[in-house]
N, C-alpha and C. Protein backbone atom coordinates (compact mmCIF):
# COMPACT_ATOMS: atom_id res chain seq x y z
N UNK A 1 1.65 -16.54 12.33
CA UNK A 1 3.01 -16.46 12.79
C UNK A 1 3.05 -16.81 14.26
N UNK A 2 3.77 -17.62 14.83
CA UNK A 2 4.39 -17.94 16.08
C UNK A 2 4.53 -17.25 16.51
N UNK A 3 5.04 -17.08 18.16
CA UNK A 3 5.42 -16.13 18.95
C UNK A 3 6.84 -15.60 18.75
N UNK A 4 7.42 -17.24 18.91
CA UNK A 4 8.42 -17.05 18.82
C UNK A 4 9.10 -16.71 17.59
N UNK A 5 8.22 -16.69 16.12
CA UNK A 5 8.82 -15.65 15.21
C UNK A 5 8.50 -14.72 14.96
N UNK A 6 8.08 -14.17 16.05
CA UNK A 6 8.08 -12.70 15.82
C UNK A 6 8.56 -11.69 16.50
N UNK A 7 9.30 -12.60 17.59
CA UNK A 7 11.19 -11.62 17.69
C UNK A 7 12.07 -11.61 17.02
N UNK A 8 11.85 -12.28 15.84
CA UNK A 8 12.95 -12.85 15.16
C UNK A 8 12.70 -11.70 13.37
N UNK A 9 11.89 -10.91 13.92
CA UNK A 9 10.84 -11.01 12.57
C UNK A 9 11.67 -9.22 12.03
N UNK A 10 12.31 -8.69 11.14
CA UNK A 10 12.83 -7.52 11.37
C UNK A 10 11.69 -6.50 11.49
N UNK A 11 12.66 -5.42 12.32
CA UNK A 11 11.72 -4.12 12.97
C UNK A 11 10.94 -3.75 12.14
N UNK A 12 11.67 -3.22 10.67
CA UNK A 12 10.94 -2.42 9.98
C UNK A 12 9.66 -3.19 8.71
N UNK A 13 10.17 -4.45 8.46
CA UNK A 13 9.11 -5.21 8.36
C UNK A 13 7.53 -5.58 8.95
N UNK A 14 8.09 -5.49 10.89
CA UNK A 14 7.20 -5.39 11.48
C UNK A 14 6.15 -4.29 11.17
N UNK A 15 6.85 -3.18 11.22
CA UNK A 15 6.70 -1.86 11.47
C UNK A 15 5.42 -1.50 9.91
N UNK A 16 5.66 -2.06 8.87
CA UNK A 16 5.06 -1.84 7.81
C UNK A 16 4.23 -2.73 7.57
N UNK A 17 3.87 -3.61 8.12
CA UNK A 17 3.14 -4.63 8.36
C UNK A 17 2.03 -4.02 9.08
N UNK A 18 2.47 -3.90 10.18
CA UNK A 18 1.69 -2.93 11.68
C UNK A 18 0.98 -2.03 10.37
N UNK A 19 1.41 -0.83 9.77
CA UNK A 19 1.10 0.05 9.51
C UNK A 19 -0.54 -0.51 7.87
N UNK A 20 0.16 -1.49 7.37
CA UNK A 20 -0.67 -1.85 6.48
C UNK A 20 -2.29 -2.52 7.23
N UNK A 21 -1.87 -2.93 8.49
CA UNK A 21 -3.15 -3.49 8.86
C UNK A 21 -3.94 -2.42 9.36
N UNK A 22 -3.80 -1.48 9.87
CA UNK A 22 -4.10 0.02 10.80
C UNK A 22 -4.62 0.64 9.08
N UNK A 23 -4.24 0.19 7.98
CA UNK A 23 -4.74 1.15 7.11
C UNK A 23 -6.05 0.61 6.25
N UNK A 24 -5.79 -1.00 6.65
CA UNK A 24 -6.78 -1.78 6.44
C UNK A 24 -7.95 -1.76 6.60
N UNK A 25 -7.97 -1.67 8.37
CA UNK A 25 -9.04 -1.58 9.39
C UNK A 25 -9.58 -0.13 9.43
N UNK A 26 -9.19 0.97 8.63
CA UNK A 26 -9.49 2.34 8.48
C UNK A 26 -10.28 2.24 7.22
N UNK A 27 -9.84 1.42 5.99
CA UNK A 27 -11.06 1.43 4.69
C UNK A 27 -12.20 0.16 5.05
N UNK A 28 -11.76 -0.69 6.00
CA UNK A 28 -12.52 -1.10 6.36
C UNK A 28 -14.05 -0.39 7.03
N UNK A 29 -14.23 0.57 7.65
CA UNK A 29 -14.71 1.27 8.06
C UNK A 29 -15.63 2.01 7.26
N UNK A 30 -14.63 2.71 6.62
CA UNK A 30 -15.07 3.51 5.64
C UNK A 30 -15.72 3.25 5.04
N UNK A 31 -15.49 1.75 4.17
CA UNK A 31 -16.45 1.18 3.10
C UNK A 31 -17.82 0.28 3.87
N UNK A 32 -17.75 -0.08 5.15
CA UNK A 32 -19.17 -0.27 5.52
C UNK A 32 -19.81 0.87 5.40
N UNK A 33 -19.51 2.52 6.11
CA UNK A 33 -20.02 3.79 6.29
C UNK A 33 -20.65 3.56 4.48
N UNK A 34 -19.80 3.48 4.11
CA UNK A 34 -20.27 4.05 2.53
C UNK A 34 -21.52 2.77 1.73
N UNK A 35 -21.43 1.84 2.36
CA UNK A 35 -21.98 0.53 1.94
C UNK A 35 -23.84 1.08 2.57
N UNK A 36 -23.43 1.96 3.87
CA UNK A 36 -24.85 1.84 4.67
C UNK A 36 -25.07 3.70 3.70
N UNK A 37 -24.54 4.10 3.20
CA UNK A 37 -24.95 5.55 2.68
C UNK A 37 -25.49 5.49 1.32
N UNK A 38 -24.93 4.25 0.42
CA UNK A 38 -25.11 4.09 -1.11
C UNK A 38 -27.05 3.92 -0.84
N UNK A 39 -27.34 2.79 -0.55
CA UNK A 39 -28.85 2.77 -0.47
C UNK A 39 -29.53 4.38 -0.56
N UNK A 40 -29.12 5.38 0.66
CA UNK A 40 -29.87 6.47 0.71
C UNK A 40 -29.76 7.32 -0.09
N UNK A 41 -28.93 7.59 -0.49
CA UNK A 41 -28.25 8.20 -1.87
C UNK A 41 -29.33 7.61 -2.83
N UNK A 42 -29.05 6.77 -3.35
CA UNK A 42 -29.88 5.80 -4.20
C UNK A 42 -31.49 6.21 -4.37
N UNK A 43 -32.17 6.17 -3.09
CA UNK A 43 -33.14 6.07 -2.98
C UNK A 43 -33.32 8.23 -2.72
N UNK A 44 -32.69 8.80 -2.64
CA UNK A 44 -32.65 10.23 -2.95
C UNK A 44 -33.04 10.48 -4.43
N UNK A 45 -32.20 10.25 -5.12
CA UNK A 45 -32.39 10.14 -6.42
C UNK A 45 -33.46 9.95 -6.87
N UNK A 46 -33.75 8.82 -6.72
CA UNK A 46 -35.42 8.09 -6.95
C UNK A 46 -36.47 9.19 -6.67
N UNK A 47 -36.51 9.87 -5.35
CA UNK A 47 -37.65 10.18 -4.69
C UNK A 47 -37.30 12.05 -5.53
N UNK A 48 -36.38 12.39 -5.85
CA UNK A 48 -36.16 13.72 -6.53
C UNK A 48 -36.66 13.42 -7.88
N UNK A 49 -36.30 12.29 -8.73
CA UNK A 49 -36.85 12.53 -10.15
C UNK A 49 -38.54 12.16 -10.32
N UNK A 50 -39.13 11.16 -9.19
CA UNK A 50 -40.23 11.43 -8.95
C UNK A 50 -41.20 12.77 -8.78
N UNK A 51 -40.50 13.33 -8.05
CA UNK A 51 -41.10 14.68 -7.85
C UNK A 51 -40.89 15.85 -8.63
N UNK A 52 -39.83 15.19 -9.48
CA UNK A 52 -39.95 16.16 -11.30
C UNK A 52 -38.78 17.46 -10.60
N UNK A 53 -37.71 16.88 -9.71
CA UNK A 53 -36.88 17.75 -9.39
C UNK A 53 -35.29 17.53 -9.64
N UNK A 54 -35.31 18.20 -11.09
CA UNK A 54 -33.91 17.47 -11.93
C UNK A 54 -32.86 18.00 -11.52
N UNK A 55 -32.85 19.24 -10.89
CA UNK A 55 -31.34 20.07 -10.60
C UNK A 55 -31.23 18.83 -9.40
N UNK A 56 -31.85 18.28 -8.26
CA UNK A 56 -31.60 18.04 -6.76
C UNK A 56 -31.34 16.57 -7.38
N UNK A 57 -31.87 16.04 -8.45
CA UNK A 57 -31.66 14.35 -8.79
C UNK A 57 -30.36 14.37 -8.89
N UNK A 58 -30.38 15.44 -10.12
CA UNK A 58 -28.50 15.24 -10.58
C UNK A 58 -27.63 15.47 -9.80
N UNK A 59 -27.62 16.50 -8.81
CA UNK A 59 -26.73 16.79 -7.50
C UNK A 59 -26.91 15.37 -6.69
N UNK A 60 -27.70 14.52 -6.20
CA UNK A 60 -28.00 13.35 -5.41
C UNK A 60 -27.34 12.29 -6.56
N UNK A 61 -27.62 11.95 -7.69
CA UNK A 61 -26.86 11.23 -8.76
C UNK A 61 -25.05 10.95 -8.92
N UNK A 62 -24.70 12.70 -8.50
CA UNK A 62 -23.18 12.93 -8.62
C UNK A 62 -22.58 12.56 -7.59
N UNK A 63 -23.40 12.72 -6.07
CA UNK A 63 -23.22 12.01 -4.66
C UNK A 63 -23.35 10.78 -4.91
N UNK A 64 -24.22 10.05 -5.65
CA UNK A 64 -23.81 8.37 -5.51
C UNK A 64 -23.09 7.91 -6.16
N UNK A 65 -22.62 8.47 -7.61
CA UNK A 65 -21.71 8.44 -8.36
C UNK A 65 -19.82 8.64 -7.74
N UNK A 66 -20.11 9.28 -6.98
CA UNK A 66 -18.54 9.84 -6.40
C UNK A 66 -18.54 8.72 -5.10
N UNK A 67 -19.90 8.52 -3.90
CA UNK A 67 -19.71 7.11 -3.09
C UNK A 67 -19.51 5.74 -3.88
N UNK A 68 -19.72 5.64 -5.02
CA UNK A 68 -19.65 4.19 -5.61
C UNK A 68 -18.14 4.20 -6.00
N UNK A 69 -18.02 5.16 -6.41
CA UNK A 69 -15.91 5.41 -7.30
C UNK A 69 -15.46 5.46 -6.02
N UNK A 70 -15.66 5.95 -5.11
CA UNK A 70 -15.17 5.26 -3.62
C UNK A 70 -14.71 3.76 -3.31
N UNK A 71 -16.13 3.51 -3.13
CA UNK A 71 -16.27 2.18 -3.09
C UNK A 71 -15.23 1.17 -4.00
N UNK A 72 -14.98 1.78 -5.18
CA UNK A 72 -14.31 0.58 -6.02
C UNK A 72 -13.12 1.22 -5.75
N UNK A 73 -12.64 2.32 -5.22
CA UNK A 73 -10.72 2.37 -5.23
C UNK A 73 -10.63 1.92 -4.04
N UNK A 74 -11.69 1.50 -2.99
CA UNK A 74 -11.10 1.29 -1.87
C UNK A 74 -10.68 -0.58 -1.96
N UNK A 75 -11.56 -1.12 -2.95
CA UNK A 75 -11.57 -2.08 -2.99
C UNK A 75 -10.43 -2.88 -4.02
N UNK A 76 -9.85 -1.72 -4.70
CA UNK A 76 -8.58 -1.90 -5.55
C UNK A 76 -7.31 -1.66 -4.35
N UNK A 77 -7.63 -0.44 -3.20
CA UNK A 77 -6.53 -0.36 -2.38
C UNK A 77 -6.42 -1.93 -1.30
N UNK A 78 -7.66 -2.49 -1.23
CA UNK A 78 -7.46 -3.63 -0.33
C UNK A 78 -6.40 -4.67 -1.22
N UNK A 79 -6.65 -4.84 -2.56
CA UNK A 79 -5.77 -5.79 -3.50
C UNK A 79 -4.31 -5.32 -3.23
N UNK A 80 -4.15 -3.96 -3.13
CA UNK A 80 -2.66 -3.61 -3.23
C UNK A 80 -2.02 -4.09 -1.44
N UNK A 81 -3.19 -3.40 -0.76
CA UNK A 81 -2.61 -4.16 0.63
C UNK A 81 -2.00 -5.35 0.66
N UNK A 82 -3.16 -6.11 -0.28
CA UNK A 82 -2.83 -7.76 0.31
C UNK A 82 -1.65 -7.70 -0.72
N UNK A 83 -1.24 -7.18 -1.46
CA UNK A 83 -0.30 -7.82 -2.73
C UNK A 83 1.37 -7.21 -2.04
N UNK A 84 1.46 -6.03 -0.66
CA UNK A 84 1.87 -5.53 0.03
C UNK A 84 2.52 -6.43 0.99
N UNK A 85 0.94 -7.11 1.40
CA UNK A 85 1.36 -7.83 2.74
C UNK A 85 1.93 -9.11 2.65
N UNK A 86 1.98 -10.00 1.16
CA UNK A 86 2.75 -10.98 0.39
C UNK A 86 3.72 -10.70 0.66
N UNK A 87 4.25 -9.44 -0.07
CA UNK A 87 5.37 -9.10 -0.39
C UNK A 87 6.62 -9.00 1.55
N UNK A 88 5.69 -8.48 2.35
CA UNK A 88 6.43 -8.38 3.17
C UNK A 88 6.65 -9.47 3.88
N UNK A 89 5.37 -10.69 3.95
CA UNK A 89 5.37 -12.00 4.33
C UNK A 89 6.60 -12.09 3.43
N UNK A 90 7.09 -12.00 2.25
CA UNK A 90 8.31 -12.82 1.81
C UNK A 90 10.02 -12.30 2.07
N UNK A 91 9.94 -11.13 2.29
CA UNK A 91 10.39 -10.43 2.76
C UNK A 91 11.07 -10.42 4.12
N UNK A 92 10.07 -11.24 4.91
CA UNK A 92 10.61 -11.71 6.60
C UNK A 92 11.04 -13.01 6.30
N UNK A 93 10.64 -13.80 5.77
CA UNK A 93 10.94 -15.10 4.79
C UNK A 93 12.38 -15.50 4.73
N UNK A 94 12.93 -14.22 3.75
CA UNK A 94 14.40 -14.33 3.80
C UNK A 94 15.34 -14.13 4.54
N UNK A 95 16.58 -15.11 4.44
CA UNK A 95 17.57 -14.51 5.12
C UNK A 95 18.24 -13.24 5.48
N UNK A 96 18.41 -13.13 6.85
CA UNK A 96 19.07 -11.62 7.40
C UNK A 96 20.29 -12.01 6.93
N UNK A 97 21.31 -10.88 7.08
CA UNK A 97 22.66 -10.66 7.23
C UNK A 97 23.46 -11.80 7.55
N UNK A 98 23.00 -12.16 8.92
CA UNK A 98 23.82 -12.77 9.37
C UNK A 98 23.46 -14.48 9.23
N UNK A 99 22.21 -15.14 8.50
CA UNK A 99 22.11 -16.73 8.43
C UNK A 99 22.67 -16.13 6.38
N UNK A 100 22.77 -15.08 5.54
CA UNK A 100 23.73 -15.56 4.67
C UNK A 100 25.22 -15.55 4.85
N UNK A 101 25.56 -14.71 6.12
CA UNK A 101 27.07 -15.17 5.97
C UNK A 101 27.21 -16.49 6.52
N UNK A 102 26.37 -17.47 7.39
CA UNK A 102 26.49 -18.26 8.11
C UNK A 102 26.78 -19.13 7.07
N UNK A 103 25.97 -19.10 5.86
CA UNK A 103 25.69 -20.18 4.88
C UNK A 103 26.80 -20.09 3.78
N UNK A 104 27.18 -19.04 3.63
CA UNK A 104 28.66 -18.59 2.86
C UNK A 104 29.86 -19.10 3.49
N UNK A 105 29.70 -19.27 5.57
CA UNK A 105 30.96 -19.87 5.63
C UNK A 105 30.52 -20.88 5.72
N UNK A 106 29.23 -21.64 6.12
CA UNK A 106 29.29 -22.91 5.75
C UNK A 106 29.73 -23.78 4.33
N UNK A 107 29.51 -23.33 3.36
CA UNK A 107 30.09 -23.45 1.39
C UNK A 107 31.44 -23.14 2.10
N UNK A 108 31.86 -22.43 2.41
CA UNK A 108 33.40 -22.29 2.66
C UNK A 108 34.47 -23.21 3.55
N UNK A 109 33.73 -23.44 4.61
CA UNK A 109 34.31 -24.93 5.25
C UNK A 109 34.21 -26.60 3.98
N UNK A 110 32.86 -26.33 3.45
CA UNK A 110 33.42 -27.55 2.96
C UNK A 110 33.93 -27.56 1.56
N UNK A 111 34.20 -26.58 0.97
CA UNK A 111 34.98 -26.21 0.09
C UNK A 111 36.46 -26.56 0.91
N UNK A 112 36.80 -25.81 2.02
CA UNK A 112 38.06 -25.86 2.40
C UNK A 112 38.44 -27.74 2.71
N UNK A 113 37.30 -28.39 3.22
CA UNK A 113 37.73 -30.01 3.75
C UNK A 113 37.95 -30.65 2.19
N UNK A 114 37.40 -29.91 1.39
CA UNK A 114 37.41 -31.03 0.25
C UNK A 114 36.76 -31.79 0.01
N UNK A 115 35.32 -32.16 0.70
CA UNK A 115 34.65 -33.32 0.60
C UNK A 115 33.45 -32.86 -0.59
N UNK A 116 33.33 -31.68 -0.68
CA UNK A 116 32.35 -31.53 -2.19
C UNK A 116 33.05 -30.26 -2.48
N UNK A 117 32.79 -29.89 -3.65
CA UNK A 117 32.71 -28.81 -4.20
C UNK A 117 31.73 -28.33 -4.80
N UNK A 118 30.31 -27.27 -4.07
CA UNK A 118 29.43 -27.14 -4.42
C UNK A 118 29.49 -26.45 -5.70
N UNK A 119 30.63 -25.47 -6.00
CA UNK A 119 30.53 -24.58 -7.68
C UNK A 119 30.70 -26.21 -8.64
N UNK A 120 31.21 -27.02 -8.14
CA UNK A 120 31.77 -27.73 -9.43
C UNK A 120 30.65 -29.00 -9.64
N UNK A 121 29.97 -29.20 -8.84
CA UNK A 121 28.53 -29.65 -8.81
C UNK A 121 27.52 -29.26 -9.90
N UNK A 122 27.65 -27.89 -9.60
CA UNK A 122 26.36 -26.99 -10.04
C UNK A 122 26.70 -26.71 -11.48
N UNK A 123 27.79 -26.96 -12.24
CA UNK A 123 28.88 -26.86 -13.32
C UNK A 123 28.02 -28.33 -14.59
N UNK A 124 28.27 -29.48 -13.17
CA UNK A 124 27.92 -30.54 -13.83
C UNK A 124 26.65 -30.43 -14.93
N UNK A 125 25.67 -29.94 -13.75
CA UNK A 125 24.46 -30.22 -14.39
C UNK A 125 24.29 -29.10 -15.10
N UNK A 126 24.56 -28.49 -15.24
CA UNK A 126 24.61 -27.32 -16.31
C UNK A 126 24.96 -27.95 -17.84
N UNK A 127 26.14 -28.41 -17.77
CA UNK A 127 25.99 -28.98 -19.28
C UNK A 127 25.52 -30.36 -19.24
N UNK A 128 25.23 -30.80 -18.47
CA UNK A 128 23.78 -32.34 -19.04
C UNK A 128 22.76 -32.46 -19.85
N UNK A 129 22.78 -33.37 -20.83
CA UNK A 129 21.44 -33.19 -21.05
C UNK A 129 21.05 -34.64 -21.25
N UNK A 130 19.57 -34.08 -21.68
CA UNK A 130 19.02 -35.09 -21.58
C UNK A 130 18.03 -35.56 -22.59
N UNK A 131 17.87 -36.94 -23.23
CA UNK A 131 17.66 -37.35 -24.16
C UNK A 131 15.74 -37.85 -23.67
N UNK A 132 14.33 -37.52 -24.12
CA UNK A 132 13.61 -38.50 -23.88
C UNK A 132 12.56 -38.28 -25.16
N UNK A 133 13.35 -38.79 -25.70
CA UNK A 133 12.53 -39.23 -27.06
C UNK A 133 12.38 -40.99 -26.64
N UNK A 134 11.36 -41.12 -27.50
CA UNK A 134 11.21 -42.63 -27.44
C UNK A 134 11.77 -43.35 -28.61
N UNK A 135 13.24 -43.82 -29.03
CA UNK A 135 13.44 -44.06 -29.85
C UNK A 135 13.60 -45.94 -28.96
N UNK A 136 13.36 -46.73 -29.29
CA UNK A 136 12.91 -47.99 -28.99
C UNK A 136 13.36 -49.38 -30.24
């Protein structure tokens, strides 16, 4: 985005935008922390059922088990971000208030000159049709 559209860009759009990236850069975090903890976990496990110590495996098992289900909702919450941050990219996209009334009185001036009539246009092609068979 330009500079200059992003005075143009509404507050609260901004504002939830702002807030989706700040929540981004927070599982971001998180899931390296958890990316550098899965190995030790991992290798806990290992070194407990080696040593024939099943209560401390399965407690170390349920810890990597609960960091990995981590790992994958954080990585389902990044999909919803981005499917978020679409949504608000389209969202700033559209017309404010005031470029649809602009465009309503624009249809309305040239409705009023007479030189088109955009409803009776849009009428036309509505009942057209169209033939493409190859009859030859």
């Amino acid at each position: 985005m330009k500079i200059d559209e992003v005075s143009m860009v509404d507050p609260v759009v901004h504002a939830k935008m702002t807030m989706l990236i700040q929540h981004e850069k927070k599982l971001k975090a998180e899931l390296e922390e958890l990316k550098k903890d899965i190995p030790t976990w991992a290798k806990r496990v290992e070194l407990a059922q080696v040593k024939g110590m099943g209560d401390l495996a399965r407690q170390a098992g349920e810890r990597l088990a609960s960091l990995e289900a981590r790992v994958r909702e954080i990585e389902h919450e990044f999909e919803v971000i981005q499917m978020d941050r679409d949504m608000l990219k389209y969202e700033a996209r559209r017309p404010s208030g005031v470029e649809a009334e602009r465009a309503e009185a624009l249809l309305d001036s040239i409705r009023l000159a007479g030189l088109v009539d955009p409803d009776a246009n849009e009428h036309k092609t509505d009942n057209m049709t169209f033939d493409f068979t190859d009859e030859e």
